[in-house]
PDB file of N, CA and C in Angstrom:
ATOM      1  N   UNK A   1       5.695   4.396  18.478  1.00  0.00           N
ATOM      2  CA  UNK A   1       6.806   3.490  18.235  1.00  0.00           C
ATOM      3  C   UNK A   1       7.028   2.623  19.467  1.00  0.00           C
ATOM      4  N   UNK A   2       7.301   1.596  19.089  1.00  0.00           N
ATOM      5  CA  UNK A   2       7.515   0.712  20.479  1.00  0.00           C
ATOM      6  C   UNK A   2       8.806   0.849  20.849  1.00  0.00           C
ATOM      7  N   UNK A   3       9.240   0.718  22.153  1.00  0.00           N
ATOM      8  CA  UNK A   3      10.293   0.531  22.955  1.00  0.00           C
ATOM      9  C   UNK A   3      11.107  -0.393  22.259  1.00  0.00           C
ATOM     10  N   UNK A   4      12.293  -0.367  21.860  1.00  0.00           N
ATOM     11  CA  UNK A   4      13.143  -1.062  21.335  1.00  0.00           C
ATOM     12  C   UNK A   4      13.894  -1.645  22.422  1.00  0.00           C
ATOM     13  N   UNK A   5      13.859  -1.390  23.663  1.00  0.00           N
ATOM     14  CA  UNK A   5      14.623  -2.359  24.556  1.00  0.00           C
ATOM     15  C   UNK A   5      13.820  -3.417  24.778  1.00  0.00           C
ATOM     16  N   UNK A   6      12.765  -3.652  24.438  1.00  0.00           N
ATOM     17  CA  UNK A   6      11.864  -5.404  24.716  1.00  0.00           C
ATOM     18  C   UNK A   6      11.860  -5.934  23.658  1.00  0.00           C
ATOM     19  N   UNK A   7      13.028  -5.653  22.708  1.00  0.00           N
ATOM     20  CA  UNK A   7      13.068  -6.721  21.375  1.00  0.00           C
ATOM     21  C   UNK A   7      14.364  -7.228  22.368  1.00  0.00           C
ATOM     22  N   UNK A   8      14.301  -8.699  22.024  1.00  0.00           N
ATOM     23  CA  UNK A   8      14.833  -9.374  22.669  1.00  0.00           C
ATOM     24  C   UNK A   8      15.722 -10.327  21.255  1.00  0.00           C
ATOM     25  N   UNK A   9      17.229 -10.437  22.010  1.00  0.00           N
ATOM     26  CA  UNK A   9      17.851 -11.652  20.670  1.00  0.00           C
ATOM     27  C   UNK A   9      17.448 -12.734  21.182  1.00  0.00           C
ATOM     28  N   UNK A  10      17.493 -13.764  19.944  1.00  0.00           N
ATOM     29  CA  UNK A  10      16.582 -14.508  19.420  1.00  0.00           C
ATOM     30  C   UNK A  10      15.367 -14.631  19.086  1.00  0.00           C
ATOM     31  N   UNK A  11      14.871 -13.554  19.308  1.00  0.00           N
ATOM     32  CA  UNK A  11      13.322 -13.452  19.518  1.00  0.00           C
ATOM     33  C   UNK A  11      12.708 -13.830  17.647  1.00  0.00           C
ATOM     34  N   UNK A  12      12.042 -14.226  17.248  1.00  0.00           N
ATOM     35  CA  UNK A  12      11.229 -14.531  16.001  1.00  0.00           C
ATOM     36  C   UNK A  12      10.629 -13.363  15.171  1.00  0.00           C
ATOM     37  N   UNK A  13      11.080 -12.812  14.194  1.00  0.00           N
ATOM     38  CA  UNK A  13       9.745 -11.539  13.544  1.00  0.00           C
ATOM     39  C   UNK A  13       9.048 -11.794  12.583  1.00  0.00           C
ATOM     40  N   UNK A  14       8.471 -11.420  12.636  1.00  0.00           N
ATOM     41  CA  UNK A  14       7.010 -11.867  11.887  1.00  0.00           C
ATOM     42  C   UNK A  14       6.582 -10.871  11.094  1.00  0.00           C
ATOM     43  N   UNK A  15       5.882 -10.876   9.986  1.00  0.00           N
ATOM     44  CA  UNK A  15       4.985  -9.898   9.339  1.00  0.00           C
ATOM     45  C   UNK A  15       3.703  -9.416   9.494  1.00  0.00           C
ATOM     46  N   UNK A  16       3.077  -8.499   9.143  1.00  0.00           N
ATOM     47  CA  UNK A  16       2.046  -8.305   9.214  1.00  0.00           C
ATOM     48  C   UNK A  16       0.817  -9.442   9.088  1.00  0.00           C
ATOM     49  N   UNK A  17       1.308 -10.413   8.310  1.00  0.00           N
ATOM     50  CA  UNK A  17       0.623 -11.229   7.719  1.00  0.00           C
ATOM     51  C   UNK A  17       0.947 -12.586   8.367  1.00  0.00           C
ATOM     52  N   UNK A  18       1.841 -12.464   9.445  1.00  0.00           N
ATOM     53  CA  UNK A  18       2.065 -13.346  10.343  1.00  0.00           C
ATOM     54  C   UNK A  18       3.222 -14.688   9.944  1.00  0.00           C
ATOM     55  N   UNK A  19       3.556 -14.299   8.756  1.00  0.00           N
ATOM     56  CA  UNK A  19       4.749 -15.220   8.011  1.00  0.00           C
ATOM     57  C   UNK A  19       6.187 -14.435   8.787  1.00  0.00           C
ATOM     58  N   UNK A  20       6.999 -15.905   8.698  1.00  0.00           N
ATOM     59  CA  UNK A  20       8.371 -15.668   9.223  1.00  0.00           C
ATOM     60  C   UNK A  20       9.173 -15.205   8.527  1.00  0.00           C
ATOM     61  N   UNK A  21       9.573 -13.496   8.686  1.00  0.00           N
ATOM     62  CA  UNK A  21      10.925 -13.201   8.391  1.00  0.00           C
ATOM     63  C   UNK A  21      12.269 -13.053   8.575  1.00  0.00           C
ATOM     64  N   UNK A  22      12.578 -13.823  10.078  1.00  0.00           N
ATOM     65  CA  UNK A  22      13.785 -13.946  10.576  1.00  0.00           C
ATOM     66  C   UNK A  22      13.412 -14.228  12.350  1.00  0.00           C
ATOM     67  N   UNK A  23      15.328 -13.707  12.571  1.00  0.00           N
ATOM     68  CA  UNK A  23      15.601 -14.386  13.973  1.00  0.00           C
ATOM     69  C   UNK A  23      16.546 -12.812  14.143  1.00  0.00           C
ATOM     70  N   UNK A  24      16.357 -12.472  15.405  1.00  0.00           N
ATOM     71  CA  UNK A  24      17.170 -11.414  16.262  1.00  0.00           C
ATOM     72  C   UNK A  24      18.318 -11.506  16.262  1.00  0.00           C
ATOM     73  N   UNK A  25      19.201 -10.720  15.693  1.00  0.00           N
ATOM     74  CA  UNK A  25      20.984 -11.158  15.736  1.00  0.00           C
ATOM     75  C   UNK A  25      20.726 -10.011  17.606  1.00  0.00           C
ATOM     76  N   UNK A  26      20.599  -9.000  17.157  1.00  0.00           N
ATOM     77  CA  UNK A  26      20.919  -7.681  18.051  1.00  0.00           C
ATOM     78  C   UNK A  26      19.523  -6.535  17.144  1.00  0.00           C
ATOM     79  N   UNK A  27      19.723  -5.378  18.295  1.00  0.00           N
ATOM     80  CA  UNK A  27      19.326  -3.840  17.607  1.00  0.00           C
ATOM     81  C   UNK A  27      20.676  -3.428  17.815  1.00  0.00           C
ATOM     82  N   UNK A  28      20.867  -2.323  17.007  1.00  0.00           N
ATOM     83  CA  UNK A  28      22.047  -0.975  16.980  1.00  0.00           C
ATOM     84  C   UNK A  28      21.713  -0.453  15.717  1.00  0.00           C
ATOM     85  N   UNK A  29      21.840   1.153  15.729  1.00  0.00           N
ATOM     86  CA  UNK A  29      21.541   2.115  15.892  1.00  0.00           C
ATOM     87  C   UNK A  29      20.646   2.301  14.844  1.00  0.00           C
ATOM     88  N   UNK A  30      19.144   2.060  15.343  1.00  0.00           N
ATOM     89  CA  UNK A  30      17.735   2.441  14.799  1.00  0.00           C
ATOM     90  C   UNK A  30      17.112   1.226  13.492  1.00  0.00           C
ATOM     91  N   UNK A  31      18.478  -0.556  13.793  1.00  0.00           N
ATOM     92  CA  UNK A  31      18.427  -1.424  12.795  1.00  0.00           C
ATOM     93  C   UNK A  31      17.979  -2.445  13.659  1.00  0.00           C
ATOM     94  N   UNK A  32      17.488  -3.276  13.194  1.00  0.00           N
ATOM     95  CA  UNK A  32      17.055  -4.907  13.414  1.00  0.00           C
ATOM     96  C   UNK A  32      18.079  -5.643  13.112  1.00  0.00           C
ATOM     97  N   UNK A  33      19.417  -5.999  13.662  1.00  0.00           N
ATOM     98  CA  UNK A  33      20.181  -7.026  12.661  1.00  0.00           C
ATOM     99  C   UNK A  33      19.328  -8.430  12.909  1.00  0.00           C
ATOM    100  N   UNK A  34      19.104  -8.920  11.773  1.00  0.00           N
ATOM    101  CA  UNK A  34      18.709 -10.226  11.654  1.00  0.00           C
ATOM    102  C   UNK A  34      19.725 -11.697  11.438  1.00  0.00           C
ATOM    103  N   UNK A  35      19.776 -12.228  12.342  1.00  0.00           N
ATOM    104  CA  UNK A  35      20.885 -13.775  12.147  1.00  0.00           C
ATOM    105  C   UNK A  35      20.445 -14.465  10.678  1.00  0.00           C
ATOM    106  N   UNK A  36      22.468 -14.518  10.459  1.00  0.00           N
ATOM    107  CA  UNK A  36      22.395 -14.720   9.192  1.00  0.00           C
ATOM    108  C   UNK A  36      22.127 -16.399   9.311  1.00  0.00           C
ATOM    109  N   UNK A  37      22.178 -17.354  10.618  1.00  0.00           N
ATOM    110  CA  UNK A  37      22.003 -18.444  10.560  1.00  0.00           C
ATOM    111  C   UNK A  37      20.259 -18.916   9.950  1.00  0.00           C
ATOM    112  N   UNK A  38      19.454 -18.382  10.296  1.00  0.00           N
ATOM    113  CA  UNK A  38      18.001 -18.298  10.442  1.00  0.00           C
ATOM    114  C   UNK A  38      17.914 -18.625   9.011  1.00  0.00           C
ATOM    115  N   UNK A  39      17.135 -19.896   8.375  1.00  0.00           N
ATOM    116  CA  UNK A  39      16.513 -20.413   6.937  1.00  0.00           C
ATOM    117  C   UNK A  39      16.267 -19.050   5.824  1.00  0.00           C
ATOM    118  N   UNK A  40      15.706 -18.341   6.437  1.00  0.00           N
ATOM    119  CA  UNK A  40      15.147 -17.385   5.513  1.00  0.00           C
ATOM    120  C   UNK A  40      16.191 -16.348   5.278  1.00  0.00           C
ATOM    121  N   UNK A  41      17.387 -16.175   5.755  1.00  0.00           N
ATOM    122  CA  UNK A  41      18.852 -15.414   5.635  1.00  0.00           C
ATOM    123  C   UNK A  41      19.116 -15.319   4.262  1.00  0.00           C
ATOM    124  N   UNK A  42      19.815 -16.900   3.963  1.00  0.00           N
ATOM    125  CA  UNK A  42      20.505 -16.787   2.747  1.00  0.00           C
ATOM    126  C   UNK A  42      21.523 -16.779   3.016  1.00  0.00           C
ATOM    127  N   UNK A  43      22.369 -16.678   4.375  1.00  0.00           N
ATOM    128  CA  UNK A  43      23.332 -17.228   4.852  1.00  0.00           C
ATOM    129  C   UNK A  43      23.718 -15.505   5.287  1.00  0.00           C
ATOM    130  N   UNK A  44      22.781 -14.664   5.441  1.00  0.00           N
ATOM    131  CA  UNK A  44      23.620 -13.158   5.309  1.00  0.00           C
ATOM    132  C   UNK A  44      22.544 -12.379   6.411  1.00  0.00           C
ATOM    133  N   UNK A  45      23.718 -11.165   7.026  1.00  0.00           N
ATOM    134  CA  UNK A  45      22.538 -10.989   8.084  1.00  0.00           C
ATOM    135  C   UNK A  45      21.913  -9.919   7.376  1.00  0.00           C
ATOM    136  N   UNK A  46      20.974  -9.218   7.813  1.00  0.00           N
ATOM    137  CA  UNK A  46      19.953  -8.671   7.039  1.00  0.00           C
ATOM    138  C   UNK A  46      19.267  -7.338   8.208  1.00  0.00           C
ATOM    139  N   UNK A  47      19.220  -6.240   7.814  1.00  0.00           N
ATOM    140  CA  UNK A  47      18.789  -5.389   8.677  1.00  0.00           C
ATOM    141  C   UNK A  47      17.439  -4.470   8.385  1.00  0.00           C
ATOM    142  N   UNK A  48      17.160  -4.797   9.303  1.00  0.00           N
ATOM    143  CA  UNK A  48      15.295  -3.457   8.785  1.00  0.00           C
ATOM    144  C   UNK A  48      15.764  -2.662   9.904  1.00  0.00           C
ATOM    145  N   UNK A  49      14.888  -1.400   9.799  1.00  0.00           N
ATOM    146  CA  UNK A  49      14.556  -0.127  10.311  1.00  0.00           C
ATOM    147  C   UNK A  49      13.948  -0.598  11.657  1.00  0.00           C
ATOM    148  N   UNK A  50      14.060   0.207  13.133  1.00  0.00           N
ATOM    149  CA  UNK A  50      12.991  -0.551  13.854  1.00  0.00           C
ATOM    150  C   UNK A  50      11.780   0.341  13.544  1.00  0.00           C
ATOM    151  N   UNK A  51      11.811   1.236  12.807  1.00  0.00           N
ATOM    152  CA  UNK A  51      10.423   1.955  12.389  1.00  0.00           C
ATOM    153  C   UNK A  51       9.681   0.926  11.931  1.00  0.00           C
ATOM    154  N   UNK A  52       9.859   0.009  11.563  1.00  0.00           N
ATOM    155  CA  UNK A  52       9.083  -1.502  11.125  1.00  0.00           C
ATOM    156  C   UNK A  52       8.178  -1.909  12.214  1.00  0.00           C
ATOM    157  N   UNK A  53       8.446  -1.937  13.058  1.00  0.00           N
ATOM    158  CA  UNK A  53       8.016  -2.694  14.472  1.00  0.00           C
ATOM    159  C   UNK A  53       7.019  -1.682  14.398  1.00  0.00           C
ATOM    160  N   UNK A  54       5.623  -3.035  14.806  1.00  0.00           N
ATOM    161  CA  UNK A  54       4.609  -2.299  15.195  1.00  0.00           C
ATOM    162  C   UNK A  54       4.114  -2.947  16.535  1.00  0.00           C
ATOM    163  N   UNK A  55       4.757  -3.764  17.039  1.00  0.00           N
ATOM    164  CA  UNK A  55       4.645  -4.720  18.513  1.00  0.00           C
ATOM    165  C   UNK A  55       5.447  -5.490  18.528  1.00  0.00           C
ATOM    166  N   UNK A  56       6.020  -5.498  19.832  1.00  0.00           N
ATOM    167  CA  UNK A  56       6.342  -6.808  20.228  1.00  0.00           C
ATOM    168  C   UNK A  56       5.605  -7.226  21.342  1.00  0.00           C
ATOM    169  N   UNK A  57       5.747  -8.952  21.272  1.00  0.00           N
ATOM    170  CA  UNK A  57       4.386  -9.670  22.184  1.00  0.00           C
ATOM    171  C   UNK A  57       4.753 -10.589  22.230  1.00  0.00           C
ATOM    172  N   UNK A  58       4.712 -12.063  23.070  1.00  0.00           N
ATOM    173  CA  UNK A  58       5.028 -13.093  23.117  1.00  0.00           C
ATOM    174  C   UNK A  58       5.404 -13.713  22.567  1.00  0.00           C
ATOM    175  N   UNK A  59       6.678 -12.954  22.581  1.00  0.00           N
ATOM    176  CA  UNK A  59       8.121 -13.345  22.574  1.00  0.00           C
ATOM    177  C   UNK A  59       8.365 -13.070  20.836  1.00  0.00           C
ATOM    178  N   UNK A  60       7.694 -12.745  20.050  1.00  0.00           N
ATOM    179  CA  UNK A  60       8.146 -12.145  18.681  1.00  0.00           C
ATOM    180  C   UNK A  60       7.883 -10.476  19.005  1.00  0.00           C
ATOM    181  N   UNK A  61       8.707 -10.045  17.535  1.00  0.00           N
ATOM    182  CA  UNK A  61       8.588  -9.058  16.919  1.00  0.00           C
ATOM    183  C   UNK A  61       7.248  -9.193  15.653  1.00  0.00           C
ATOM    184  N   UNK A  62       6.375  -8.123  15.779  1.00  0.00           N
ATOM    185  CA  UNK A  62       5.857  -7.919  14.872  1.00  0.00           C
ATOM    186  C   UNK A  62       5.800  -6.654  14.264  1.00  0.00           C
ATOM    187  N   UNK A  63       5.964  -6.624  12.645  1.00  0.00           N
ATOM    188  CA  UNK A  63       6.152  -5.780  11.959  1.00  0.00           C
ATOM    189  C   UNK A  63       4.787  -4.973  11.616  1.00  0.00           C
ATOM    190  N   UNK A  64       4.973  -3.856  10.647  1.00  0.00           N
ATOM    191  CA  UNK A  64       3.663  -3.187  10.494  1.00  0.00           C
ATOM    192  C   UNK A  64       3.532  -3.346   9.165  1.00  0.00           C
ATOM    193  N   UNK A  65       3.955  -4.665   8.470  1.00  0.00           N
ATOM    194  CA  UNK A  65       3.857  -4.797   6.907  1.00  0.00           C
ATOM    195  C   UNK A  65       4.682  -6.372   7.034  1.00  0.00           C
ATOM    196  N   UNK A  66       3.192  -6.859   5.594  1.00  0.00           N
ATOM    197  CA  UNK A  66       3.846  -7.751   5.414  1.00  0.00           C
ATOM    198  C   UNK A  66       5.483  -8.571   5.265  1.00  0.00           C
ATOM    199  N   UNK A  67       5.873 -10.188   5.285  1.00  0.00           N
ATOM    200  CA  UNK A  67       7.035 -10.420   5.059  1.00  0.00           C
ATOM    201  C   UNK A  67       7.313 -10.504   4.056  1.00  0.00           C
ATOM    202  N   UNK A  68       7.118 -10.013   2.601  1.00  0.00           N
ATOM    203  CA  UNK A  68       7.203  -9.790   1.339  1.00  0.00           C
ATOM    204  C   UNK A  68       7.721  -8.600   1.153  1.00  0.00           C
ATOM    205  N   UNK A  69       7.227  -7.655   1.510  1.00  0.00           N
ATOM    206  CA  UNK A  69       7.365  -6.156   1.275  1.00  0.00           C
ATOM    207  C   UNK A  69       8.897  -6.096   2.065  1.00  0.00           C
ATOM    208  N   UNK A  70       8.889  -6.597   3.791  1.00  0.00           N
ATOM    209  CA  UNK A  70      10.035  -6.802   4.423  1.00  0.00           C
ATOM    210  C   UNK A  70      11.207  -6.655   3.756  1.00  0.00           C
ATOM    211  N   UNK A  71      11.209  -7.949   3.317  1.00  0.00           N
ATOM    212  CA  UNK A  71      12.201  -8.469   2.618  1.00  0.00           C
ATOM    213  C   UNK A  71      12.592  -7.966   1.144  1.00  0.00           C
ATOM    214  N   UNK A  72      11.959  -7.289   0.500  1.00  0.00           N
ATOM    215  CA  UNK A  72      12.194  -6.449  -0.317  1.00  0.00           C
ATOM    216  C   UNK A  72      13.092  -5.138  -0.139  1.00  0.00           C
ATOM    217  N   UNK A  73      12.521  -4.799   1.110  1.00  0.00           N
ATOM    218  CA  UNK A  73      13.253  -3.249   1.500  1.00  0.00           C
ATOM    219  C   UNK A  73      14.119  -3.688   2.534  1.00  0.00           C
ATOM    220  N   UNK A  74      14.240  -4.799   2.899  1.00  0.00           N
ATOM    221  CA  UNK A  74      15.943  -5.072   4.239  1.00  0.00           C
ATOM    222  C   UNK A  74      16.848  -4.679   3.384  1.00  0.00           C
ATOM    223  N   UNK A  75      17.987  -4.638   4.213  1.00  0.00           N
ATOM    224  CA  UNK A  75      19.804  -4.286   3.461  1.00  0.00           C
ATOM    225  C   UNK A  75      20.679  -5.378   4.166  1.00  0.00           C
ATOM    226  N   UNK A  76      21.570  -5.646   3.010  1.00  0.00           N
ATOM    227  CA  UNK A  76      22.448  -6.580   3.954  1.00  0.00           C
ATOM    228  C   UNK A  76      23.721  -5.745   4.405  1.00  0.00           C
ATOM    229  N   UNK A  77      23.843  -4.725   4.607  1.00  0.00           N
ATOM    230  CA  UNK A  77      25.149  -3.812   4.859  1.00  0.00           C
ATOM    231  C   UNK A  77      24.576  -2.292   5.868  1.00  0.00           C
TER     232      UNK A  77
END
């Protein structure tokens, strides 16, 4: 599992497949909040697991599964 203190806010995440699924609100406790400003929101913030994260690297988050699947299994609560 990667270090969750080098996800950085604002930082970009990405999918496996290298498509954009959001923008860094914050982490707290074991979530990704994602900014609800970011196009791909919907106007709502949106949280994954950081069990998702399979790297982070210049300057994104990358996930260990596509941004389809992502976005299927985020929560907005």
């Amino acid at each position: 599992m990667t270090d969750v203190a080098q996800i950085q806010e604002h930082a970009e995440v990405v999918g496996s497949d290298g498509a954009h699924v959001g923008t860094v609100d914050h982490v707290d406790k074991g979530e990704i909040k994602l900014t609800k400003s970011d196009a791909a929101s919907g106007g709502l913030h949106h949280y994954i697991p950081v069990d998702f994260v399979h790297a982070v690297k210049d300057g994104k988050v990358h996930l260990d599964r596509p941004a389809d699947e992502v976005k299927r299994e985020w929560s907005t609560s």
